[in-house]
Structures are given as structure tokens and as C-alpha cells.
N, C-alpha and C. Protein backbone atom coordinates (compact mmCIF):
# COMPACT_ATOMS: atom_id res chain seq x y z
N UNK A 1 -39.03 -14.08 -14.23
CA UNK A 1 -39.89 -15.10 -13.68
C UNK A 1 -39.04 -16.30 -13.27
N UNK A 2 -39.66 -16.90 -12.00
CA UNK A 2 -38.52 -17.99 -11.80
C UNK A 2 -39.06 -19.42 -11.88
N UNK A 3 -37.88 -20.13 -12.17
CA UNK A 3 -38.44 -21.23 -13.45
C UNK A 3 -39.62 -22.59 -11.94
N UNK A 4 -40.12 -23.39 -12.56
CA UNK A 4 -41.01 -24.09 -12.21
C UNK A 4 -40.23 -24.39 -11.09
N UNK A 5 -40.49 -24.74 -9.91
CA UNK A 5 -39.79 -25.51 -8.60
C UNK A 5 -38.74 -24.98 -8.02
N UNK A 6 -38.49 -23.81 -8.10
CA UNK A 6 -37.40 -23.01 -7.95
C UNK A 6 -37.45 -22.78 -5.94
N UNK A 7 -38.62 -22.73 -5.32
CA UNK A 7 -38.63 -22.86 -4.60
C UNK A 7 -38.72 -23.81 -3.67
N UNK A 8 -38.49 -25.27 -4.49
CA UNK A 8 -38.50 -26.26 -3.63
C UNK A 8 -37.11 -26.90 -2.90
N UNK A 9 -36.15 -25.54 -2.70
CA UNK A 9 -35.26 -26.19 -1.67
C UNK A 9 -35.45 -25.65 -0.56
N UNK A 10 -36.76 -24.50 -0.74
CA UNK A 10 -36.49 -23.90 1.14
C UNK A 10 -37.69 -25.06 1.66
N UNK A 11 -37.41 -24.92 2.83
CA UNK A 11 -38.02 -25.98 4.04
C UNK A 11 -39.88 -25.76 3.95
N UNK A 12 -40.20 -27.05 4.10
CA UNK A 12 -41.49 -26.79 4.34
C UNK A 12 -42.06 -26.07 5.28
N UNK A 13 -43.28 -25.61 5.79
CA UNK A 13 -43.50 -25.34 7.17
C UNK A 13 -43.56 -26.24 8.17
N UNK A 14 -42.97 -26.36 9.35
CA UNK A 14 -42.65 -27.47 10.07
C UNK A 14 -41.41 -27.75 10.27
N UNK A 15 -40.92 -28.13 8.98
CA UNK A 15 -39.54 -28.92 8.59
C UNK A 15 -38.42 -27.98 9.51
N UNK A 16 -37.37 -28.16 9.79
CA UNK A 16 -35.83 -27.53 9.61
C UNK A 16 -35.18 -27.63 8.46
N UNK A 17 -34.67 -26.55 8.31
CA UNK A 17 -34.00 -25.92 7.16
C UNK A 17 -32.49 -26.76 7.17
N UNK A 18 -31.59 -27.56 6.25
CA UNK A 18 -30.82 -28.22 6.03
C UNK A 18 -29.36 -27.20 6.44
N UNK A 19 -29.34 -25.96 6.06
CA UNK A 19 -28.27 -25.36 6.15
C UNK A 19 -28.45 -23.87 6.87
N UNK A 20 -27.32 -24.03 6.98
CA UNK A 20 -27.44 -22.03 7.67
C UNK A 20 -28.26 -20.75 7.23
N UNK A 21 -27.72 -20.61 5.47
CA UNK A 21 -28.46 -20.07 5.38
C UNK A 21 -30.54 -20.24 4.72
N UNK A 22 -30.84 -21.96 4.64
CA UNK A 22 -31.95 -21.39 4.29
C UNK A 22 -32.45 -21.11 6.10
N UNK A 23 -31.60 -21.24 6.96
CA UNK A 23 -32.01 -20.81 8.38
C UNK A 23 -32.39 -19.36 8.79
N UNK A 24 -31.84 -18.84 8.25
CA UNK A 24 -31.75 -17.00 8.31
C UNK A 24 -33.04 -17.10 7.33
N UNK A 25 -32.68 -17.29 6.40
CA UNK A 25 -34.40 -17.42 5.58
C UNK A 25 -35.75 -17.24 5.99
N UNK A 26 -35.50 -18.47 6.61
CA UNK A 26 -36.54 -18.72 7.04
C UNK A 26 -37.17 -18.30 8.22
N UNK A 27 -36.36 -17.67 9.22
CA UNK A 27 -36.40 -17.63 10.88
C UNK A 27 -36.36 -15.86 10.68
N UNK A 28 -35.87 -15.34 9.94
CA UNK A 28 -36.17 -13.40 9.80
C UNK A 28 -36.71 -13.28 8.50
N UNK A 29 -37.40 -14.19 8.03
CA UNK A 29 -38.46 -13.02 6.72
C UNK A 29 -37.89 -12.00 6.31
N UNK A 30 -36.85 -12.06 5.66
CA UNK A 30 -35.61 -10.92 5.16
C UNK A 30 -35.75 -9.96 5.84
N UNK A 31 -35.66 -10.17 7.33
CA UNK A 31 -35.36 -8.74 7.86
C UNK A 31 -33.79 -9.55 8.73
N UNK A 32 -32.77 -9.16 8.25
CA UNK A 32 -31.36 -9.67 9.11
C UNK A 32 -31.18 -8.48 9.80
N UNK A 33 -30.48 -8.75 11.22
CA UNK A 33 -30.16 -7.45 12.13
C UNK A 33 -28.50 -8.43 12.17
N UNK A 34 -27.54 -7.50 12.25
CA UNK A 34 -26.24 -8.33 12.44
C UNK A 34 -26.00 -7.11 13.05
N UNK A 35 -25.80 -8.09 14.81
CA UNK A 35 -24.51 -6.85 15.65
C UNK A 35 -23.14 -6.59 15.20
N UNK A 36 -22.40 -5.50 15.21
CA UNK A 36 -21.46 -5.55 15.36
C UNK A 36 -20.63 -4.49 16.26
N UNK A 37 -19.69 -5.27 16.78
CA UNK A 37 -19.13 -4.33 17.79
C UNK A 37 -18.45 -2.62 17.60
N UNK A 38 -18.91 -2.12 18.42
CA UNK A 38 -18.17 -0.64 17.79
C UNK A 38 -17.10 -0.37 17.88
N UNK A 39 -16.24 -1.20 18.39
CA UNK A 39 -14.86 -1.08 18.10
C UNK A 39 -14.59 -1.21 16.81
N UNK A 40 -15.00 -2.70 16.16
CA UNK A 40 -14.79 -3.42 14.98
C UNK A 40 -15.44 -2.27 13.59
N UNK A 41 -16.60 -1.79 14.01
CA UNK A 41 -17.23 -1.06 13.13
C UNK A 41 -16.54 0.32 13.01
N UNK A 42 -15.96 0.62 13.85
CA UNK A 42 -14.79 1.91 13.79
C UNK A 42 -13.56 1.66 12.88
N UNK A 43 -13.03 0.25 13.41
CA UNK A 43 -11.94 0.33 11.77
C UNK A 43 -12.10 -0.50 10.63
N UNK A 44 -13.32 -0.95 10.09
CA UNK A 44 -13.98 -0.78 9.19
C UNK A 44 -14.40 0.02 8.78
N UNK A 45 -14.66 1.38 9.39
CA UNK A 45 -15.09 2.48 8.53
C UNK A 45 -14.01 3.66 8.32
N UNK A 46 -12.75 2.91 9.31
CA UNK A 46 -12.57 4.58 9.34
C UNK A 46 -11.49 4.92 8.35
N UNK A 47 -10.69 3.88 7.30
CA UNK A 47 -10.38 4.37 5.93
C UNK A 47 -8.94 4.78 6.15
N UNK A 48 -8.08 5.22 5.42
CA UNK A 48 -6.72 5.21 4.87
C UNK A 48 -6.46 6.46 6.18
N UNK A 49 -7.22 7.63 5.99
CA UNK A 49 -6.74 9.02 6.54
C UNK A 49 -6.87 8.77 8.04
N UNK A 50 -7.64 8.08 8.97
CA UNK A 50 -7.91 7.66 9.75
C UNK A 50 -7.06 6.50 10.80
N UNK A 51 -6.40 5.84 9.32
CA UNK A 51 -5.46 4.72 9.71
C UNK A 51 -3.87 5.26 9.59
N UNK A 52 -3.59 6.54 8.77
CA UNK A 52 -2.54 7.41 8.42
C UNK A 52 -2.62 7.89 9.95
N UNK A 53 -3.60 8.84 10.66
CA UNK A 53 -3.66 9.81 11.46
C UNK A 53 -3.50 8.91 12.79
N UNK A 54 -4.05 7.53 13.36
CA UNK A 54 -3.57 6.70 14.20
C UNK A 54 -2.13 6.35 14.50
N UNK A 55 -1.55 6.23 12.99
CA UNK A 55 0.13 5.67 13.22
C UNK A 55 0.72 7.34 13.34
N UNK A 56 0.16 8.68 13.01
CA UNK A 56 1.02 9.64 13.10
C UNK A 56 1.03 9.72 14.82
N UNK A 57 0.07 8.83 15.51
CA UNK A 57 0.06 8.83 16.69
C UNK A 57 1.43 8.19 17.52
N UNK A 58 1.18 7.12 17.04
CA UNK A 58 1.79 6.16 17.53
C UNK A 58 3.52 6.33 17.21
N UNK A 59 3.86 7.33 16.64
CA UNK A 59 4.89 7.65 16.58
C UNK A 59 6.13 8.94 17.78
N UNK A 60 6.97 7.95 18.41
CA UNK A 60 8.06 8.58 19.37
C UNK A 60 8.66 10.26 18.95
N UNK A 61 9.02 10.70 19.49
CA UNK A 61 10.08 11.74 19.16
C UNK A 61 11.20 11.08 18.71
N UNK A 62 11.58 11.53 18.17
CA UNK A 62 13.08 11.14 17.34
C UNK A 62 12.89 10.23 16.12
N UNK A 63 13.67 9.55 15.33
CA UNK A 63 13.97 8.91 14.36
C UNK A 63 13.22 7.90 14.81
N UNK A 64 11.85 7.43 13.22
CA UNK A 64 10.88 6.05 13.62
C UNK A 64 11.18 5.59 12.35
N UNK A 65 11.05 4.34 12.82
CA UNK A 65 11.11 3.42 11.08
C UNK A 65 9.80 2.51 10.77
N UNK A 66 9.18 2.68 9.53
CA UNK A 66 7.83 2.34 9.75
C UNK A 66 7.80 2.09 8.21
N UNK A 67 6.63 1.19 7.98
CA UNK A 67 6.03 0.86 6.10
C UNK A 67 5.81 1.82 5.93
N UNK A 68 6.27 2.04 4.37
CA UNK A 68 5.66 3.37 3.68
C UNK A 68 6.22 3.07 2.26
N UNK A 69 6.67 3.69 1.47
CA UNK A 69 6.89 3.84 -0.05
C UNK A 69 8.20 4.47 0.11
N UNK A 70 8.37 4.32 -1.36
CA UNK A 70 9.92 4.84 -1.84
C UNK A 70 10.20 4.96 -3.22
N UNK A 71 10.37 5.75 -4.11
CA UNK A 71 10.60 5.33 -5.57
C UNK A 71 11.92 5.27 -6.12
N UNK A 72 12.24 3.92 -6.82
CA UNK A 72 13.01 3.52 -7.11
C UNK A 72 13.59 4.03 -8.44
N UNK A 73 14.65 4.87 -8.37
CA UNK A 73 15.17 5.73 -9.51
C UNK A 73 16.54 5.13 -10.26
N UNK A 74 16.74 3.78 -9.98
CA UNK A 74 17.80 2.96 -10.05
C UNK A 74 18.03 1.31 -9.99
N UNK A 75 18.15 0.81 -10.73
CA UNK A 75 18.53 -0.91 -10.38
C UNK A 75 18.89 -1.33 -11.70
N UNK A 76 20.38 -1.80 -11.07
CA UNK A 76 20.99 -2.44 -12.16
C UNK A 76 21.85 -3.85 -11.92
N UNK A 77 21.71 -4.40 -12.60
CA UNK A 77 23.16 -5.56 -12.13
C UNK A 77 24.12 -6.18 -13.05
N UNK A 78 24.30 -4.81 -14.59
CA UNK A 78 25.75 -5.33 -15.33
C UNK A 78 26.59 -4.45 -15.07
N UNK A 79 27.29 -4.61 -15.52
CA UNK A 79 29.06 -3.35 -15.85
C UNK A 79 29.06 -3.28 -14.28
N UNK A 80 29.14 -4.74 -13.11
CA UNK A 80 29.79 -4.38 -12.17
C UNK A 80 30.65 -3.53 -11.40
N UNK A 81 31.65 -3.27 -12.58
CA UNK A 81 32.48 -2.73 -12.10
C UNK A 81 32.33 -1.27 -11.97
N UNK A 82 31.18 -0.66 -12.59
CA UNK A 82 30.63 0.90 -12.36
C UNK A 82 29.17 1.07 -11.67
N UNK A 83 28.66 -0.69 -11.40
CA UNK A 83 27.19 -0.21 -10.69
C UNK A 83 26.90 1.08 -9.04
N UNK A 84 27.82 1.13 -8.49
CA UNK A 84 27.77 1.66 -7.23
C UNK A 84 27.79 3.16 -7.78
N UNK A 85 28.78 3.41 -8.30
CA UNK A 85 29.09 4.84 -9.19
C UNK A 85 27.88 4.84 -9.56
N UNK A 86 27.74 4.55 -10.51
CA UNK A 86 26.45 4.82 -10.92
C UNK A 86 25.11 5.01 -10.47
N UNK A 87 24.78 3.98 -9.29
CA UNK A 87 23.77 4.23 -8.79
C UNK A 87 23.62 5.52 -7.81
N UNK A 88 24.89 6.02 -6.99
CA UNK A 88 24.88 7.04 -6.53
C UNK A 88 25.23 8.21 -7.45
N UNK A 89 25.51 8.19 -8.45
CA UNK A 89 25.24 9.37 -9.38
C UNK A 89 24.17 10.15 -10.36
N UNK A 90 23.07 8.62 -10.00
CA UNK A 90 21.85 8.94 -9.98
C UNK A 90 20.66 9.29 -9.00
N UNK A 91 21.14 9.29 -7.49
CA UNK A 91 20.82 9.81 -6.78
C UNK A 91 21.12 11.44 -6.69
N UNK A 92 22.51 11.16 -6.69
CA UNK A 92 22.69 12.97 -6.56
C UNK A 92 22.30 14.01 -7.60
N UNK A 93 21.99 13.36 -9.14
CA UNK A 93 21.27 13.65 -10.30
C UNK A 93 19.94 14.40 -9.39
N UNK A 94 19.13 13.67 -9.39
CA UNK A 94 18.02 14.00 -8.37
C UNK A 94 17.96 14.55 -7.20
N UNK A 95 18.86 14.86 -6.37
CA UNK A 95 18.86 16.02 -5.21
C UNK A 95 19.01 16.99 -5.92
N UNK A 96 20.24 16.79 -6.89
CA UNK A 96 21.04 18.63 -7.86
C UNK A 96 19.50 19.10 -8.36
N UNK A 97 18.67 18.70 -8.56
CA UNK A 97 17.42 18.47 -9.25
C UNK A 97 16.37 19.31 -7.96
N UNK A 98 16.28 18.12 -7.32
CA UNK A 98 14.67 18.13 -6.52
C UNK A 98 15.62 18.39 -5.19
N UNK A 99 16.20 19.95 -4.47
CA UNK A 99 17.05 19.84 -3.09
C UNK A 99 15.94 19.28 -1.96
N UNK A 100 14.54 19.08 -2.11
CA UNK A 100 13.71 18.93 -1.23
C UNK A 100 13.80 17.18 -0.63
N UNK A 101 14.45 16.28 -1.42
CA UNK A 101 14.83 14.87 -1.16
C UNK A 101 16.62 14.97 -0.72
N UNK A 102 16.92 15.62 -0.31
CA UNK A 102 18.35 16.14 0.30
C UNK A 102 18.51 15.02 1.43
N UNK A 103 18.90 14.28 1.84
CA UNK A 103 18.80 12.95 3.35
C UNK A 103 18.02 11.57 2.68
N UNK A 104 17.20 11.84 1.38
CA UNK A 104 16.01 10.82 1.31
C UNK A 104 17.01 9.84 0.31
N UNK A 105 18.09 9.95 0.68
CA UNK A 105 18.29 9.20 -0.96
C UNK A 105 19.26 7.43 -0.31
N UNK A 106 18.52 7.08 -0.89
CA UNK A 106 19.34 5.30 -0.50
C UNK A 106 20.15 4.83 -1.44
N UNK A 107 21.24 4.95 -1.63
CA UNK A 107 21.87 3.53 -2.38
C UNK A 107 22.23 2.60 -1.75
N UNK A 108 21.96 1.31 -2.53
CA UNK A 108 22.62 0.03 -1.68
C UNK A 108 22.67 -0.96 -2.19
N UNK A 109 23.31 -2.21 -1.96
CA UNK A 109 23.58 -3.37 -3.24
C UNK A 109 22.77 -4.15 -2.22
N UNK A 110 22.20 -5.25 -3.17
CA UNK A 110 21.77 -6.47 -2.68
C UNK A 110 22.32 -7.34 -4.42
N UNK A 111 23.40 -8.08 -3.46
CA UNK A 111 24.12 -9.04 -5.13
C UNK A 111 23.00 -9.26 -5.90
N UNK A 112 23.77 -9.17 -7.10
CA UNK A 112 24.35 -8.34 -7.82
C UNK A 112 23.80 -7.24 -8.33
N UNK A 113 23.01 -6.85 -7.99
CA UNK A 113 21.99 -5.61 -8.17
C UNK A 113 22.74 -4.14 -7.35
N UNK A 114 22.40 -2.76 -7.69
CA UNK A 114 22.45 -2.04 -6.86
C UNK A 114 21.13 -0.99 -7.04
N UNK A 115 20.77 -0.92 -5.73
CA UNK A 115 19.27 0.18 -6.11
C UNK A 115 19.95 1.51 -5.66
N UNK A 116 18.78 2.45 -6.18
CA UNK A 116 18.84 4.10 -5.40
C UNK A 116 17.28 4.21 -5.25
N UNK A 117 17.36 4.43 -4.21
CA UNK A 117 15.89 5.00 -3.77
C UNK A 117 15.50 6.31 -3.27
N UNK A 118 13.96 7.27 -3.86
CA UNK A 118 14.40 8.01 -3.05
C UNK A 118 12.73 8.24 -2.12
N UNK A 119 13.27 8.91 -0.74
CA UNK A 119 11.89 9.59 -0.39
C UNK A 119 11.65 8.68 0.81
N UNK A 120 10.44 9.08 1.83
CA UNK A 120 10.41 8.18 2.90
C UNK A 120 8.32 8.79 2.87
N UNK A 121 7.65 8.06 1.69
CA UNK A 121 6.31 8.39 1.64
C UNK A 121 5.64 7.46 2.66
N UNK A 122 4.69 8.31 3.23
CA UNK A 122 3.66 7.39 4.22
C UNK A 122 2.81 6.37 3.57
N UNK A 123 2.09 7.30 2.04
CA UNK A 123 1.47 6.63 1.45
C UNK A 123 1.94 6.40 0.27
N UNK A 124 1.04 5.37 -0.88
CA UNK A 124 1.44 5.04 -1.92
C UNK A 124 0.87 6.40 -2.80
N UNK A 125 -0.30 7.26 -2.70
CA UNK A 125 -0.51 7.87 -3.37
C UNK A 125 0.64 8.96 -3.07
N UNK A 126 1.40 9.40 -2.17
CA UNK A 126 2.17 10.60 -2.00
C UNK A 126 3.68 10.23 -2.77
N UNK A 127 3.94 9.01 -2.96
CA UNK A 127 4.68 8.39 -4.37
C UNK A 127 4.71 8.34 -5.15
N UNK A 128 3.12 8.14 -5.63
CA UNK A 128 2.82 8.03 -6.73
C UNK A 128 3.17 9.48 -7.55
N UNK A 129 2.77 11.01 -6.41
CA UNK A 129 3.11 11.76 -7.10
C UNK A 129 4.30 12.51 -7.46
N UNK A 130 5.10 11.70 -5.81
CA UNK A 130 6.94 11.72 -6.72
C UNK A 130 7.02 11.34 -7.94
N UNK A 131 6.42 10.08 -8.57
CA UNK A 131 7.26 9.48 -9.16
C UNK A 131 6.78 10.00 -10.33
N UNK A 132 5.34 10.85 -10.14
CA UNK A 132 5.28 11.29 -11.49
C UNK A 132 6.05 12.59 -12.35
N UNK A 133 6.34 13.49 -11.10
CA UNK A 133 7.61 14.64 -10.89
C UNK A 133 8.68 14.10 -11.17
N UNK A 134 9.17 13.06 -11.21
CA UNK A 134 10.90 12.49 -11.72
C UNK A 134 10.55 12.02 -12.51
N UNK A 135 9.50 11.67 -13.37
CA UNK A 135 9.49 11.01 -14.46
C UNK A 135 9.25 11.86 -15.69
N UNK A 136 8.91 13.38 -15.21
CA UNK A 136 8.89 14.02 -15.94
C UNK A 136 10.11 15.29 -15.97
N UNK A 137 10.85 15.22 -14.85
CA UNK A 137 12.53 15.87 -14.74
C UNK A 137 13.16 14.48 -15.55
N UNK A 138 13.72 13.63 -15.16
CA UNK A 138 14.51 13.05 -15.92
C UNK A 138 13.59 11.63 -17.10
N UNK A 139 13.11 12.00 -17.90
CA UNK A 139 12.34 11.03 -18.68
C UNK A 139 13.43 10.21 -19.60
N UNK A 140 14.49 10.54 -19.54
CA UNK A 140 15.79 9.36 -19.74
C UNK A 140 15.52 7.95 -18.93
N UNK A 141 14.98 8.21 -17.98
CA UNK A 141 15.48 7.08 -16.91
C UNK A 141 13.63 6.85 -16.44
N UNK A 142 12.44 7.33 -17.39
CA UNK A 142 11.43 6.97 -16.32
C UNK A 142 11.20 5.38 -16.70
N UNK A 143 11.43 4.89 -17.86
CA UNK A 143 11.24 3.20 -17.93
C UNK A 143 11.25 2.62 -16.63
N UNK A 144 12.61 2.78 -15.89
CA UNK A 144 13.54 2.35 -14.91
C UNK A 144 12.61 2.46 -13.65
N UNK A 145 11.85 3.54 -13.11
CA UNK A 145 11.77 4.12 -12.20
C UNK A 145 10.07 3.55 -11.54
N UNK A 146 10.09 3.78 -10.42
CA UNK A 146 8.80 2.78 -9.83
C UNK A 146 8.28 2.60 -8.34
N UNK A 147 7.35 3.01 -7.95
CA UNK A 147 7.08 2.91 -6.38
C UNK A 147 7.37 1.60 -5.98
N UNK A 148 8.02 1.59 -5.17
CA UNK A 148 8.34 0.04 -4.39
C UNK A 148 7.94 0.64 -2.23
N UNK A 149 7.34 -0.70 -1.70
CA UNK A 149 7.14 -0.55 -0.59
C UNK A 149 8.65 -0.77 -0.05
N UNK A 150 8.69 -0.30 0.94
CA UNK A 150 9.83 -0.02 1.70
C UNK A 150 10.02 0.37 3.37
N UNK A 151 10.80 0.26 4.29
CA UNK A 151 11.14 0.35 5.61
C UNK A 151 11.21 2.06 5.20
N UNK A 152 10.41 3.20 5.64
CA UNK A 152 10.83 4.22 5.75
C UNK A 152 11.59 4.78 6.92
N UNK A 153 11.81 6.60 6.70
CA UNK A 153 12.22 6.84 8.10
C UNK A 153 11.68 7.83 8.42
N UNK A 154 10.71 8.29 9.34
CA UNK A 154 10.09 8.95 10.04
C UNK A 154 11.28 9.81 11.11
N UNK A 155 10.77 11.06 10.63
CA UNK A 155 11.76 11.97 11.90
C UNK A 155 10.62 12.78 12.64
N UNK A 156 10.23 13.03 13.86
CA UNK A 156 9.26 13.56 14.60
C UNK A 156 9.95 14.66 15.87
């Protein structure tokens, strides 16, 4: 039940309504019609697979570089003097492993850090299920390990 006077901010009859919406209120008797354009209403509806299947469009022949995912099987920044070694010996850990990431594998420093990355995923869920496959081959190292967005590389 609504409490005593509850309705005394919409407009009298006669009056104009102070704001926008007791305007809609009052002027459609809760019936709202809102246009919207069908362009606009097309990518509002049309969802991840839709927005995946557009950019598989929009993609050249040859080598494309585009957002996507990557999981990070590496980052360190002590014992300088063995981070590079190391980070690429944990890449090739994971090809000797998984030959299907054979080309996918990144090492690279950004001071004083060095990462290894691997994989060139479109989406975050197709990472997600790398990363759950290396986390269960090498569970030494899954603390470490983690989808990060990334510049992929598309070959077409």
C-alpha cells in the first residue's frame, strides 16, 4: 500500500509536469513506444558470436593483428641474470608438451620483467580453456599463469 500523498508529485490535470519523466507519465498512460533504429537494434542484439563472425569478416588474407587473449605462462623480474633463459624455457616446456601452440609462443622483456605468452585466442572463453589445460599439465607453475588481453595474430 502506498503511504498517504504518495501521489502528490505527479501533475494535476491541467498543470505541466516539472520533469521529463513525470512527462512520459503522464502524456502515454504507461503505454511507452520507443523507436529504435534497426541498425542500432541489430548490434544490440546480436551478441559475442555475431560480433566474433563480423571481425572473421573483416579479416585480409595473410597475417592480421587484432584484440584477442593470450595466457601468460611466465613473468618474472629477479635473478636477472637467468630471466630470458628462463622465460623461454618455459615456453618450450609447453610446446614439448602441447605441439599444437608450436609458432604461438612469445617471450619478451618489458624492464625488468620478462613474460612468455602463449596462444593467439579470439575469445576470452577459448583461453580460459587453455589455461585450464596448462594448469593442469604443469600445476608447478599454475599460481603464475593467467589470461591477459593481448595484440594477437591472425593467419587467414
Amino acid at each position: 500500500m502506498l503511504p498517504a500523498g504518495a501521489f502528490a508529485a505527479l501533475p494535476r490535470q491541467g498543470e505541466e509536469p516539472d520533469n521529463v519523466v513525470e512527462r512520459i507519465e503522464s502524456e502515454s498512460n504507461g503505454n511507452v513506444h520507443i523507436d529504435i533504429p534497426e541498425n542500432l537494434l541489430d548490434q544490440i542484439l546480436r551478441g559475442e558470436k555475431e560480433a566474433v563472425k563480423k571481425e572473421s569478416q573483416t579479416l585480409r588474407p595473410g597475417i592480421n593483428k587484432t584484440s584477442g587473449y593470450r595466457v601468460q605462462v611466465f613473468s618474472d623480474g629477479r635473478n636477472q641474470h637467468s630471466l630470458e633463459n628462463r622465460a623461454r624455457a618455459r615456453g618450450n616446456a609447453v610446446v614439448a608438451r602441447f605441439p599444437k601452440y608450436r609458432g604461438q609462443v612469445y617471450s619478451y622483456s618489458s624492464s625488468p620483467n620478462w613474460y612468455t605468452r602463449i596462444g593467439n585466442f579470439k575469445t576470452q572463453a577459448e583461453a580460459s580453456n587453455a589455461l585450464a589445460e596448462l594448469k593442469r599439465a604443469f600445476p608447478q607453475f599454475a599460481a603464475e599463469m593467467r589470461v591477459v588481453k593481448s595484440q594477437i595474430v591472425i593467419i587467414k
